[in-house]
N, C-alpha and C. Protein backbone atom coordinates (compact mmCIF):
# COMPACT_ATOMS: atom_id res chain seq x y z
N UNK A 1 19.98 26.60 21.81
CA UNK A 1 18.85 25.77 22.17
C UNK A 1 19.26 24.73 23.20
N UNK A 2 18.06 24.64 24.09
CA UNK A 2 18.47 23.39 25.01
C UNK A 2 18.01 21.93 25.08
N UNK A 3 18.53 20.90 24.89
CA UNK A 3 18.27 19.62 24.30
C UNK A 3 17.52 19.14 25.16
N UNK A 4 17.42 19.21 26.16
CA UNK A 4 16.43 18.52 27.04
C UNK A 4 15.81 20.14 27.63
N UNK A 5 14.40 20.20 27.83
CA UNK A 5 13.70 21.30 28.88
C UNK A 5 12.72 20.34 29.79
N UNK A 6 12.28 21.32 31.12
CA UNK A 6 11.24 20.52 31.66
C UNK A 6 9.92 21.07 31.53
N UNK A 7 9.18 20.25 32.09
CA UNK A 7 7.63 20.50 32.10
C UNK A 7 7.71 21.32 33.38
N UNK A 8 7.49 22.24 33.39
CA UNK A 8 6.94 22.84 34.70
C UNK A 8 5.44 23.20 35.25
N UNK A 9 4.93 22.10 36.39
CA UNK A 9 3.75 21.95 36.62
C UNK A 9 2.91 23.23 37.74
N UNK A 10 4.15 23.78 38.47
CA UNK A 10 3.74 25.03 39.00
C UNK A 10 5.09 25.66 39.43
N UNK A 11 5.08 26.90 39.74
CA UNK A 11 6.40 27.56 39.92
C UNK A 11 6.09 29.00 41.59
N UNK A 12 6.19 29.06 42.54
CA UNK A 12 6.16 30.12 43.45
C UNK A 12 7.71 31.07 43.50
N UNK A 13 7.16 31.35 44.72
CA UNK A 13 8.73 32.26 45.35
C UNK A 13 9.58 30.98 45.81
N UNK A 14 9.03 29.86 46.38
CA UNK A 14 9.72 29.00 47.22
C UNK A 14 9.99 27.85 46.74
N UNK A 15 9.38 27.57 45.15
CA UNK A 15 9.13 25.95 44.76
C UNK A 15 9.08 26.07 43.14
N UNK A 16 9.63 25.66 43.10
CA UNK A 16 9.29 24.88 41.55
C UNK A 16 9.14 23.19 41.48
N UNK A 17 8.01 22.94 40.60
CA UNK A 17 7.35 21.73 40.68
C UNK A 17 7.64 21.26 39.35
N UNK A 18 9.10 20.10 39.14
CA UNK A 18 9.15 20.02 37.64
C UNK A 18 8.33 18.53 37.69
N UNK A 19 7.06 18.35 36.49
CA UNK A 19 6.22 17.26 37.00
C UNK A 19 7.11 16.20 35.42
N UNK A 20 8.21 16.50 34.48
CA UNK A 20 8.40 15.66 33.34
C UNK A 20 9.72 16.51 32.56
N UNK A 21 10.18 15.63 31.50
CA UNK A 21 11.28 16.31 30.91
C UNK A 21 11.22 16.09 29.06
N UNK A 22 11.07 16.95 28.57
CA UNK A 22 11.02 17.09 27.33
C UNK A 22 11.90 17.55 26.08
N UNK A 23 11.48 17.65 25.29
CA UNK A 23 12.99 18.09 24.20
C UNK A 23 13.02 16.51 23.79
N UNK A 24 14.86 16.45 23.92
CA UNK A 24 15.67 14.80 23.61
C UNK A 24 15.20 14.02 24.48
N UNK A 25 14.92 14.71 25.80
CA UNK A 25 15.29 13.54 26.42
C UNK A 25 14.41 12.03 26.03
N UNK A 26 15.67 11.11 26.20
CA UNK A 26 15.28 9.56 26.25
C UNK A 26 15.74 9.41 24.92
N UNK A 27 16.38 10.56 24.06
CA UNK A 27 17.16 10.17 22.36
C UNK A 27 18.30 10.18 22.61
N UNK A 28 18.98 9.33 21.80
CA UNK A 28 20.67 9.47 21.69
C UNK A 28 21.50 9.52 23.47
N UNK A 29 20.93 8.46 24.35
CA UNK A 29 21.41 8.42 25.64
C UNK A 29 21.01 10.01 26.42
N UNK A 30 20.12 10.80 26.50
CA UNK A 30 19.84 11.75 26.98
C UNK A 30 18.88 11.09 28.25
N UNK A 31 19.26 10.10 28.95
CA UNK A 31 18.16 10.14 30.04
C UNK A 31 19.03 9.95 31.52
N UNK A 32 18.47 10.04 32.79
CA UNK A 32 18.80 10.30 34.02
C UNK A 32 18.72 9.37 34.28
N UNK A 33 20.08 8.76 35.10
CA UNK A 33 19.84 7.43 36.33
C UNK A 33 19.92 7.97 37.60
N UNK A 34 19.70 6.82 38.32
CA UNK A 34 20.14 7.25 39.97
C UNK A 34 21.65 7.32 40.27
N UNK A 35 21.68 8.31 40.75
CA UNK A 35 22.90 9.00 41.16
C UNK A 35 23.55 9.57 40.15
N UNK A 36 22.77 10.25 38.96
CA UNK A 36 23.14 11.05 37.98
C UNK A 36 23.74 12.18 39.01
N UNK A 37 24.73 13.27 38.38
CA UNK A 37 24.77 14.62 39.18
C UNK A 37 23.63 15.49 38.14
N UNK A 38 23.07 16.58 38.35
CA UNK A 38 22.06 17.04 37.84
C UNK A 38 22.48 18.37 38.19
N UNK A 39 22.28 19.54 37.12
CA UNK A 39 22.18 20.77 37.55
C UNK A 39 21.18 21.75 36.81
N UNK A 40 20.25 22.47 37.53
CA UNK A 40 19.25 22.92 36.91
C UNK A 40 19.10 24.58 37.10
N UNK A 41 19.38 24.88 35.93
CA UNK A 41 19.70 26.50 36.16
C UNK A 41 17.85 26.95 35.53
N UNK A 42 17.78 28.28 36.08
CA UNK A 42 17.13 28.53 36.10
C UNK A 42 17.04 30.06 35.50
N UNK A 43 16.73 30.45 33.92
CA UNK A 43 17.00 31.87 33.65
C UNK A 43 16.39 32.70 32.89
N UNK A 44 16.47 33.69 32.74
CA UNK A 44 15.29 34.68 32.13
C UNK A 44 15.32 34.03 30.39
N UNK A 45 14.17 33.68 30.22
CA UNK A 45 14.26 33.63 28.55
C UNK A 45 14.62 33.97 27.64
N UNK A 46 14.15 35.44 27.53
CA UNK A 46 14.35 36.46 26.26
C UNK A 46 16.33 37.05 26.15
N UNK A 47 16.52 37.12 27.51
CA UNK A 47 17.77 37.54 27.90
C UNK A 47 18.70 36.12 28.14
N UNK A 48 18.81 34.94 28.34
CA UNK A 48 19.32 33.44 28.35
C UNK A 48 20.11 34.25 29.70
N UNK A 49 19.85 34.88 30.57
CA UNK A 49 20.62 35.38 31.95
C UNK A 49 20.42 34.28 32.86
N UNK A 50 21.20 33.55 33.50
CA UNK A 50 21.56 32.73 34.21
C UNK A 50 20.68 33.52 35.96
N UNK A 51 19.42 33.15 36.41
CA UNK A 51 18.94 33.91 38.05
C UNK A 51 19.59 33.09 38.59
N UNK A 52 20.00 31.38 38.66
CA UNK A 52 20.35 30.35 39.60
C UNK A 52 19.87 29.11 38.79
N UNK A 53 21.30 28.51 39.86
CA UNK A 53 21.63 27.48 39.66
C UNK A 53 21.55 26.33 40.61
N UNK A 54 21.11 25.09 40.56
CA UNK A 54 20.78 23.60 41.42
C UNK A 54 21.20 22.80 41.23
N UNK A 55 22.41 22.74 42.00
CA UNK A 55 22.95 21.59 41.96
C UNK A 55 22.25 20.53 42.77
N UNK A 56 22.03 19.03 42.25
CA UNK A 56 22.05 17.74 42.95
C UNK A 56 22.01 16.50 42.31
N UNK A 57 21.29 15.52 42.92
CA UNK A 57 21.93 13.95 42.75
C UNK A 57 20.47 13.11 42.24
N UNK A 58 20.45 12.27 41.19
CA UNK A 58 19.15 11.89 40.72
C UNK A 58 19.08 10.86 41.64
């Protein structure tokens, strides 16, 4: 299971639109500052297969 997931407000070929973050986050120090490093993988559900990965900087 993953402790924090996001809200995803729309998703294309070119974009994903995460509009919030849910699960923990904001329990037990689970929240993002500026200049957090952040990485947001992105993967098939049923299979937990890793399509890609995003790295960057809050």
């Amino acid at each position: 299971d993953d402790p924090v997931t996001a809200n995803v407000s729309s998703w294309t070929n070119t974009q994903i639109v995460i509009s919030g973050l849910a699960g923990a986050y904001g329990l037990d120090g689970w929240i993002i500052n500026p200049g957090d490093a952040l990485a947001v993988d992105v993967a098939n559900v049923p299979t937990g297969v890793a399509a890609a990965v995003f790295n960057t900087l809050a």
